[in-house]
Protein backbone atom coordinates (compact mmCIF):
# COMPACT_ATOMS: atom_id res chain seq x y z
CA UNK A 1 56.71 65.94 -4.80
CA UNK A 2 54.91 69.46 -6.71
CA UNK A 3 52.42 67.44 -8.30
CA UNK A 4 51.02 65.40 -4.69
CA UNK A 5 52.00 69.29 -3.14
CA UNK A 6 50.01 71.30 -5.43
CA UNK A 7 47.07 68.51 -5.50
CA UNK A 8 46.84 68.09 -1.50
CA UNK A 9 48.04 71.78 -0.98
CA UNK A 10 45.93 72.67 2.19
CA UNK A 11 47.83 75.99 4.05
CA UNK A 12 45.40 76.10 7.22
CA UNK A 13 45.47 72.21 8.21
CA UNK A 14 46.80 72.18 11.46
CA UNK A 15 49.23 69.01 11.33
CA UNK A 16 51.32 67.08 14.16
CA UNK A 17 54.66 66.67 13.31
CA UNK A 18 55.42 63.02 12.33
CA UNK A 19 57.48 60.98 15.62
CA UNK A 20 57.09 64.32 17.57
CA UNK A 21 54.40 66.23 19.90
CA UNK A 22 55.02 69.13 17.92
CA UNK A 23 51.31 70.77 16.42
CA UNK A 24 51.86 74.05 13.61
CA UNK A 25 49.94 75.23 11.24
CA UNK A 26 50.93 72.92 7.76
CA UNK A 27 52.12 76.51 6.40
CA UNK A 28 53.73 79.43 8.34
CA UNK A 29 54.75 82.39 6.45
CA UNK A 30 57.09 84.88 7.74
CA UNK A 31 56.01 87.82 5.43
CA UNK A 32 58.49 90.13 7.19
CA UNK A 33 61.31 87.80 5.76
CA UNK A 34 59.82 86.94 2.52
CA UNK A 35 59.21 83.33 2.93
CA UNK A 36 57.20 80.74 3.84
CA UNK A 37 57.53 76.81 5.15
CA UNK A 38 55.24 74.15 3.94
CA UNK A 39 54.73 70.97 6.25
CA UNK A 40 55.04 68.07 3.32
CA UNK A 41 55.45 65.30 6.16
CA UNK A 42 56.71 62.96 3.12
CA UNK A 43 59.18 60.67 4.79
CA UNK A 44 58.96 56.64 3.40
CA UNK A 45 60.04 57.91 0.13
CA UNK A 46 62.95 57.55 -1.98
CA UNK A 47 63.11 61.80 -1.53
CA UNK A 48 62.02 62.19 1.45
CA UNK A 49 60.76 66.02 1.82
CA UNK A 50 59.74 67.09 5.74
CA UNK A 51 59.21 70.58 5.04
CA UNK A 52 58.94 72.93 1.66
CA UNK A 53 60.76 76.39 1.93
CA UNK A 54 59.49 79.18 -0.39
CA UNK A 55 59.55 82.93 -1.35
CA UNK A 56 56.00 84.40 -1.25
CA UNK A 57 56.59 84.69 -5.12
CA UNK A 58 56.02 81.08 -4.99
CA UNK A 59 53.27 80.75 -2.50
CA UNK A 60 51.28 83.57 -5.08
CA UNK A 61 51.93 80.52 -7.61
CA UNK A 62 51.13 77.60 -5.37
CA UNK A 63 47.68 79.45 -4.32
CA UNK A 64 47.10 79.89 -8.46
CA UNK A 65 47.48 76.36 -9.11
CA UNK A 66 45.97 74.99 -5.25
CA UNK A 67 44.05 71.44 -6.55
CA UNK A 68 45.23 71.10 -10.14
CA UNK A 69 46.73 67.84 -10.41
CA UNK A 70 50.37 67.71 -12.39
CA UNK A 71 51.49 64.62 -13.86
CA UNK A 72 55.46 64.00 -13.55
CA UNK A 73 55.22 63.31 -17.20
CA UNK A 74 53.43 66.76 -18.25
CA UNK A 75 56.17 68.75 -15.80
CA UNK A 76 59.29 66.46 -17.78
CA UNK A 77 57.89 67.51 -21.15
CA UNK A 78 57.34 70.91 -20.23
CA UNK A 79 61.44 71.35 -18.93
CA UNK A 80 62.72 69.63 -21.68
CA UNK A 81 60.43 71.73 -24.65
CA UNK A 82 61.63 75.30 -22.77
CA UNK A 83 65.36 74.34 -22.49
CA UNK A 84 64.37 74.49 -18.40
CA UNK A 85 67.04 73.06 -16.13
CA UNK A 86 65.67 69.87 -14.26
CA UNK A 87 64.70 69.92 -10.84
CA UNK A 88 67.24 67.27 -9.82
CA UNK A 89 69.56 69.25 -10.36
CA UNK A 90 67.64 72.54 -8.85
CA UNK A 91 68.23 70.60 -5.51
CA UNK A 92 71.86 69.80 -6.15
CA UNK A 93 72.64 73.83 -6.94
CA UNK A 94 70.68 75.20 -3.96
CA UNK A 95 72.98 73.14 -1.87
CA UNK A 96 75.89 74.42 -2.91
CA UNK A 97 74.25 77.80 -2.51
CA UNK A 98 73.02 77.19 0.71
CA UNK A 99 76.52 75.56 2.21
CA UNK A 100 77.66 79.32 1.40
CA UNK A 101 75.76 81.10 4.21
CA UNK A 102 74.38 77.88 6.35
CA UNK A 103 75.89 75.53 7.88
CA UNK A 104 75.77 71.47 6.67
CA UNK A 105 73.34 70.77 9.10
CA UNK A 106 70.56 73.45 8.51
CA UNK A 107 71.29 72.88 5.18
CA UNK A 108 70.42 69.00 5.63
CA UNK A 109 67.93 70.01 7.19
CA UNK A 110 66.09 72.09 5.12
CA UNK A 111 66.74 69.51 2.39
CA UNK A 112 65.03 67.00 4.40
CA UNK A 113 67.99 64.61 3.92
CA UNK A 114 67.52 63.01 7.17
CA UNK A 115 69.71 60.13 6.36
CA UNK A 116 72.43 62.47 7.10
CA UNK A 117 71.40 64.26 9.90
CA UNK A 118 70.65 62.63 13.31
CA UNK A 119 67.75 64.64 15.17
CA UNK A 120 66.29 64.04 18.53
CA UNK A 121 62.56 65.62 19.23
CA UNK A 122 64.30 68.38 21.62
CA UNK A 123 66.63 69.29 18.98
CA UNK A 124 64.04 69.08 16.04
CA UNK A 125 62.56 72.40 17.49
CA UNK A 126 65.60 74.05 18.00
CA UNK A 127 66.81 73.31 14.58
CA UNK A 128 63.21 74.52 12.78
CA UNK A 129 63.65 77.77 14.41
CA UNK A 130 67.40 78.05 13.46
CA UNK A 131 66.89 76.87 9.75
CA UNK A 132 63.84 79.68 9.71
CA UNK A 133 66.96 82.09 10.44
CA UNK A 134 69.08 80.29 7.94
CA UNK A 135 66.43 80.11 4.62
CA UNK A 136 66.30 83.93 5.35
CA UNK A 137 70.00 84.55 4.80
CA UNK A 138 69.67 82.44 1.99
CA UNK A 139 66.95 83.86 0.20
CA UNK A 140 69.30 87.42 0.79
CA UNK A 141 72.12 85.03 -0.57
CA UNK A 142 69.87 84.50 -4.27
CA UNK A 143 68.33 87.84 -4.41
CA UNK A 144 72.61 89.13 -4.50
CA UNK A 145 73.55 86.90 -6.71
CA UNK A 146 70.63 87.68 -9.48
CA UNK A 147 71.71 91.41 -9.70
């Protein structure tokens, strides 16, 4: 997913959400909350990945790197020669982490794993706004556990 993100990265496409008559902007940032959400729209994939949810650390980064194109292969060699942990299992430890001040389903839903969840259009609104709430908290959640 980074290397078709960074290489199609395009913050102020307006986008319609896939299925839904929802229009947003393909990235809102909530600067007052220290975080951003990135429509991806990436669905008939083996990791599917509906939204991205950032600090504004990363979106500085994204922004840096907007239009370079990163092979998977380059980004595996790079983890493995800096001891880096893979992102596989980045995914697998921010769930936990999130589970700890979320509930399951923002969690799911934030993940994109959409297999789990069920999600009708009127409740795909409701739970955008709630998981908004929920990334914040999180984010709080990280920045605690790295002092």
């Amino acid at each position: 997913m980074l290397h078709r993100s960074l290489k199609g990265f395009n913050p102020s496409e307006i986008v319609e959400i896939n299925g839904l008559d929802v229009e947003t902007y393909r990235l809102v940032c909530f600067n007052d909350k220290g975080f951003c959400r990135y429509y991806v729209g990436l669905r008939e994939s083996v990791k599917p990945c509906e939204w991205a949810y950032f600090s504004l650390n990363t979106l500085r980064l994204l922004k840096e790197y907007m239009g370079t194109n990163v092979s998977r292969r380059a980004l595996e060699k790079y983890i493995k020669r800096r001891n880096l942990l893979p992102p596989k299992y980045v995914r697998k430890i921010s769930w936990r982490l999130m589970i700890k001040v979320m509930s399951r389903e923002m969690a799911r839903f934030i993940q994109s794993r959409f297999g789990e969840l069920k999600v009708s259009e009127a409740r795909y609104e409701d739970l955008l706004g709630e998981a908004d709430e929920s990334y914040s908290r999180y984010l709080g959640y990280l920045k605690e556990l790295s002092i």
